[in-house]
Protein backbone atom coordinates (compact mmCIF):
# COMPACT_ATOMS: atom_id res chain seq x y z
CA UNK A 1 19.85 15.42 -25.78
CA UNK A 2 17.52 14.39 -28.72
CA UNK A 3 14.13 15.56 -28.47
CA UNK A 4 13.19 13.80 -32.03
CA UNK A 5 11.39 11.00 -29.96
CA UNK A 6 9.18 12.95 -27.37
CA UNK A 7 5.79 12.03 -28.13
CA UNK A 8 3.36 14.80 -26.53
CA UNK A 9 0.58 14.04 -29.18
CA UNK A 10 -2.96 14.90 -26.19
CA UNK A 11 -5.13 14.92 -28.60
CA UNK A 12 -7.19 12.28 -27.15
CA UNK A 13 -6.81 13.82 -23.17
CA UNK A 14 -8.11 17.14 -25.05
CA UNK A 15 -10.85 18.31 -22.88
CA UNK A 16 -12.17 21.63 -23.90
CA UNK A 17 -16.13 21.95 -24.04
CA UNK A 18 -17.76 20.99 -27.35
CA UNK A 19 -20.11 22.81 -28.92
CA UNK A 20 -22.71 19.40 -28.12
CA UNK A 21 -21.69 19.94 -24.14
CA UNK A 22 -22.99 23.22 -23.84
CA UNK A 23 -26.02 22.63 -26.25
CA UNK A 24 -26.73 19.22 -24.10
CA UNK A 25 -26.61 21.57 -21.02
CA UNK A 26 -28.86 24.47 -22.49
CA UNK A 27 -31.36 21.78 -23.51
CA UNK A 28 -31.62 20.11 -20.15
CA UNK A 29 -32.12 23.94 -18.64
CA UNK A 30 -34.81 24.57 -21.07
CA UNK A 31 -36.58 21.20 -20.35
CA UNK A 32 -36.77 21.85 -16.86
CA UNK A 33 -38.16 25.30 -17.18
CA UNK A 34 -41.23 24.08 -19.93
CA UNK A 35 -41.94 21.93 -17.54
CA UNK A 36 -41.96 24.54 -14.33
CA UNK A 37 -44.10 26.49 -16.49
CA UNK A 38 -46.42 24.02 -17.31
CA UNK A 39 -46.98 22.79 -13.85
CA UNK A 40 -47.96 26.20 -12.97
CA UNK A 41 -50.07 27.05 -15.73
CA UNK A 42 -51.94 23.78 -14.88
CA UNK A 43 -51.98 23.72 -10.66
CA UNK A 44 -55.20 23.55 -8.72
CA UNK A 45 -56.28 27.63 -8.64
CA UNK A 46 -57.88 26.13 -4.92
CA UNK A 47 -54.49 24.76 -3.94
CA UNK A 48 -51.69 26.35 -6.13
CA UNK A 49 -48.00 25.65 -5.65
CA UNK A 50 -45.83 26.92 -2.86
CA UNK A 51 -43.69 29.65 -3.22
CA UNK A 52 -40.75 27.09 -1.60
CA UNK A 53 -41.79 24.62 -3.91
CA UNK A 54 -40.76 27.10 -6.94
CA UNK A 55 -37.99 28.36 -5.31
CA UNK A 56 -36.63 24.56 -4.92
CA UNK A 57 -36.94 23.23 -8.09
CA UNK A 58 -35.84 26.56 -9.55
CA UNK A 59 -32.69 26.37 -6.88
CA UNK A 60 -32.42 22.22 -8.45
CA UNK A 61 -32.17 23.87 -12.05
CA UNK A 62 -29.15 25.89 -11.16
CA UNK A 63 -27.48 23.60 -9.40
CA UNK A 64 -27.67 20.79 -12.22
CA UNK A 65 -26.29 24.06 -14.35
CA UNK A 66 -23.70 24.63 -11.77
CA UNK A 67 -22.54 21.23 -11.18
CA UNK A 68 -22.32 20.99 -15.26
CA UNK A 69 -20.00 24.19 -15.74
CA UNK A 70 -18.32 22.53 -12.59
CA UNK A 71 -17.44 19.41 -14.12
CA UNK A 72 -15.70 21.01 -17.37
CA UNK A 73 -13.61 23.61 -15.36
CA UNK A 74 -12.02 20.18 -13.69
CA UNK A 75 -11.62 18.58 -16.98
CA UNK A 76 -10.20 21.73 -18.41
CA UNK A 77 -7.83 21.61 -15.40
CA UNK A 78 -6.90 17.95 -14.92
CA UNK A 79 -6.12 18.37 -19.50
CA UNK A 80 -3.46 21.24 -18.45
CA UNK A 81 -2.03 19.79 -15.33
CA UNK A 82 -1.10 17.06 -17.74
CA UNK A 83 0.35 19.16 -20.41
CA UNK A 84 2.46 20.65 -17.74
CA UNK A 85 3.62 17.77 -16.52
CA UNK A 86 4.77 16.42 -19.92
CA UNK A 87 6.67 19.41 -20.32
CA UNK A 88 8.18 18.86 -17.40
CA UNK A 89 8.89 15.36 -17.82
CA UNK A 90 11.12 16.23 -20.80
CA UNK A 91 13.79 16.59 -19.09
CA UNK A 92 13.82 12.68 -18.00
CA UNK A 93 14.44 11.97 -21.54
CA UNK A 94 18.05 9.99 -21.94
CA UNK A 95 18.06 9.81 -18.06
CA UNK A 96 17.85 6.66 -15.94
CA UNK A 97 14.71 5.98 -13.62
CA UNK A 98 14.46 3.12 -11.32
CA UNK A 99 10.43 1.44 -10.90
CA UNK A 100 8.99 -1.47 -9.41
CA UNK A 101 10.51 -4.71 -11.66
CA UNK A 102 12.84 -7.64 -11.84
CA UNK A 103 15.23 -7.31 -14.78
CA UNK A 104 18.61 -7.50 -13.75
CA UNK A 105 21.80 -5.50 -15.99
CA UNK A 106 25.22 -6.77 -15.85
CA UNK A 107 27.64 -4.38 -16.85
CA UNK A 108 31.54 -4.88 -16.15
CA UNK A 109 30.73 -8.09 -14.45
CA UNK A 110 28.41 -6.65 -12.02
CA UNK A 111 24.78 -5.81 -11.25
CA UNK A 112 23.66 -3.56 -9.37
CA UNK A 113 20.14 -4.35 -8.00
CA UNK A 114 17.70 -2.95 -5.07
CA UNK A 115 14.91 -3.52 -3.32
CA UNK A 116 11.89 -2.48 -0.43
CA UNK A 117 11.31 -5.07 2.46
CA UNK A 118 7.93 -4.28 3.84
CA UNK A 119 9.62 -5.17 7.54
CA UNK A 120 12.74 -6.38 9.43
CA UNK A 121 13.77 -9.81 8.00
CA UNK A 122 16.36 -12.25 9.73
CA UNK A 123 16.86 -14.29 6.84
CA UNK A 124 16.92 -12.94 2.55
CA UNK A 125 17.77 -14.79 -0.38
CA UNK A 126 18.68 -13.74 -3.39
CA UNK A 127 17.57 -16.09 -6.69
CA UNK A 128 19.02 -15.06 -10.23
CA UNK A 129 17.35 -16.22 -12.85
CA UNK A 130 18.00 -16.68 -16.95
CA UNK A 131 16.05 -16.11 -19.41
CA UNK A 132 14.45 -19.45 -19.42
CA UNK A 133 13.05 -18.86 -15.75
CA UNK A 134 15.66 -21.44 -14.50
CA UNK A 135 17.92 -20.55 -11.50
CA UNK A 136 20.96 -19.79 -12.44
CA UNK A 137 22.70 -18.33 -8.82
CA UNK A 138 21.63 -18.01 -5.53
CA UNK A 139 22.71 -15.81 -2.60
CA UNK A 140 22.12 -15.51 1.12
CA UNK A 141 21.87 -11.88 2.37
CA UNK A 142 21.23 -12.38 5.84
CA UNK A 143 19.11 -9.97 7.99
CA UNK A 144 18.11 -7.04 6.83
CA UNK A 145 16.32 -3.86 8.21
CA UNK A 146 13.24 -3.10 6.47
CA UNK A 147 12.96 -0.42 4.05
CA UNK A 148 14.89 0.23 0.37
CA UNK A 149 17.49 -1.81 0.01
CA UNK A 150 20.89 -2.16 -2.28
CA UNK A 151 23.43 -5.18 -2.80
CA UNK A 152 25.82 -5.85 -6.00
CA UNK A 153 26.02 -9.09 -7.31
CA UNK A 154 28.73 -10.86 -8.84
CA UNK A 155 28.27 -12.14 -12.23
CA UNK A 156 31.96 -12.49 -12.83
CA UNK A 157 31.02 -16.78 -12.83
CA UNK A 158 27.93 -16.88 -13.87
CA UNK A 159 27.52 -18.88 -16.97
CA UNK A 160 25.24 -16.19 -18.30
CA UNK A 161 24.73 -12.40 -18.14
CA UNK A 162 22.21 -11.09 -20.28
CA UNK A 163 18.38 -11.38 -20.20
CA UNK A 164 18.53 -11.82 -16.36
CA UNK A 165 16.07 -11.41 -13.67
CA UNK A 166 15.83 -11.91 -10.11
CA UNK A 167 13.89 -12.12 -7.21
CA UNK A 168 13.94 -11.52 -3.22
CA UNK A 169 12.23 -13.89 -0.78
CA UNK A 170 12.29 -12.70 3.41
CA UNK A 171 11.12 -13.95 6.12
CA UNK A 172 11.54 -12.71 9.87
CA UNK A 173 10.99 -15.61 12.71
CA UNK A 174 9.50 -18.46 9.68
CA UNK A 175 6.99 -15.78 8.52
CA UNK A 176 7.42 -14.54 5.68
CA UNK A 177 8.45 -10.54 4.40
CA UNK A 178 7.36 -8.53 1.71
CA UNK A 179 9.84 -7.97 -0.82
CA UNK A 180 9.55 -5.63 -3.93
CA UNK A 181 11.75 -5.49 -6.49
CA UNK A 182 13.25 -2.49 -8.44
CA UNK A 183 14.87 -2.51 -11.72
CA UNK A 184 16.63 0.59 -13.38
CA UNK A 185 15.79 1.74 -17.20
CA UNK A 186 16.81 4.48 -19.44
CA UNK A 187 13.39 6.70 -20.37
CA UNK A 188 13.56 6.85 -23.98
CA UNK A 189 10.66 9.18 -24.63
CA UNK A 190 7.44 10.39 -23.10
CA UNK A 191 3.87 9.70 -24.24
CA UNK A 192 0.49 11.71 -23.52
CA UNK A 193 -1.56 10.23 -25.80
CA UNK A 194 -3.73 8.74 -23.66
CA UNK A 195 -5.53 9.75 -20.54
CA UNK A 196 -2.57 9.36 -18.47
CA UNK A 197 1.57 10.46 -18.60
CA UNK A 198 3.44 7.72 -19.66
CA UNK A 199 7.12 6.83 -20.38
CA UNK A 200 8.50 4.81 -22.85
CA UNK A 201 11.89 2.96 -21.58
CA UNK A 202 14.35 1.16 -23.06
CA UNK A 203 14.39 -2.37 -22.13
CA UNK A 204 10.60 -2.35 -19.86
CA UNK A 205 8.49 -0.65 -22.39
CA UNK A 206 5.63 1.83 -21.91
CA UNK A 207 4.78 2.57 -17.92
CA UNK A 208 2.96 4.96 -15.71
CA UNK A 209 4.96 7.89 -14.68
CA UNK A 210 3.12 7.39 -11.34
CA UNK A 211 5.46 4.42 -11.15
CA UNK A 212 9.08 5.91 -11.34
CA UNK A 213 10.37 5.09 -7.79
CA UNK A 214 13.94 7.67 -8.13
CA UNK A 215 16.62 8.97 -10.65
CA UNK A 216 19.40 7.75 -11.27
């Protein structure tokens, strides 16, 4: 398997506390204490503050700490949860992932396509098309649980074979069916330069990993 093209560059998903974070926090925490101690040193001797009253804002001071020191443990996690899954993710390189799409692969006169109905459907079609968005075949399928499903066309005839796509309409009873389509790709390398896990395939470009469907 060649590795050479496995991008794992996280340099921008990097999220390790700067030296500004912390200093930003300390500064806020310092803030709020002047001004505590202000506001005591300047309260009504005839009516001074409430001992809740200090132990509130004092309790509001941590917290704003607390949520702070929160917030870059999760960012500190959420950076190493996607290392890890980029590192797992190597092993998809070279391997063949199917994801929502419509392009359509011929390959010894035959394509191989699937896709989910979102219900039972008495009557599917099946429209080929080239790559000039004209219709170049058309199919009945008849009825059809809902659900994933598979069927193999036969481009044996047709007049053209590459740069295909396709697409399902259903309908159960005149209304009509959700249909999504599935194509298959070969992941060519994966990419974590940006705030999410993404793979780079062959013929459908750069996509979500969120988005791979199955192997195959």
């Amino acid at each position: 398997m060649d590795y050479s093209t496995l991008n794992v560059n996280s340099s921008t998903s990097k999220t390790t506390p700067t030296a500004a974070q912390s200093s930003g926090a300390a500064d806020t925490q310092d803030r709020f204490l002047k001004l505590l101690v202000a506001q005591m040193q300047n309260q009504d001797p005839m009516n001074p503050m409430d001992n809740a009253a200090v132990t509130t804002q004092l309790a509001q001071i941590q917290t704003v700490t607390g949520v702070g020191t929160l917030n870059n443990s999760i960012q500190n996690l959420a950076g190493q949860f996607t290392q890890m899954q980029a590192l797992q993710s190597v092993s998809l390189v070279g391997r063949t992932v199917t994801l929502p799409g419509n392009q359509l692969s011929v390959e010894n006169g035959k394509a191989n396509l699937s896709f989910d109905l979102a219900g039972n459907a008495d009557a599917v079609k099946l429209e080929v098309l080239n790559g000039a968005g004209n219709v170049i075949a058309t199919e009945d399928l008849g009825k059809l649980k809902g659900g994933n499903q598979t069927y193999t066309w036969d481009a044996s005839k047709s007049p053209e074979t590459t740069n295909l796509r396709y697409r399902i309409t259903a309908s159960n009873g005149g209304v009509a069916v959700g249909a999504t389509t599935l194509t298959r790709d070969v992941v060519r390398a994966v990419n974590t330069s940006g705030s999410t896990l993404q793979l780079e395939l062959k013929n459908s470009g750069i996509v979500d990993y969120d988005q791979v469907r199955s192997l195959g």
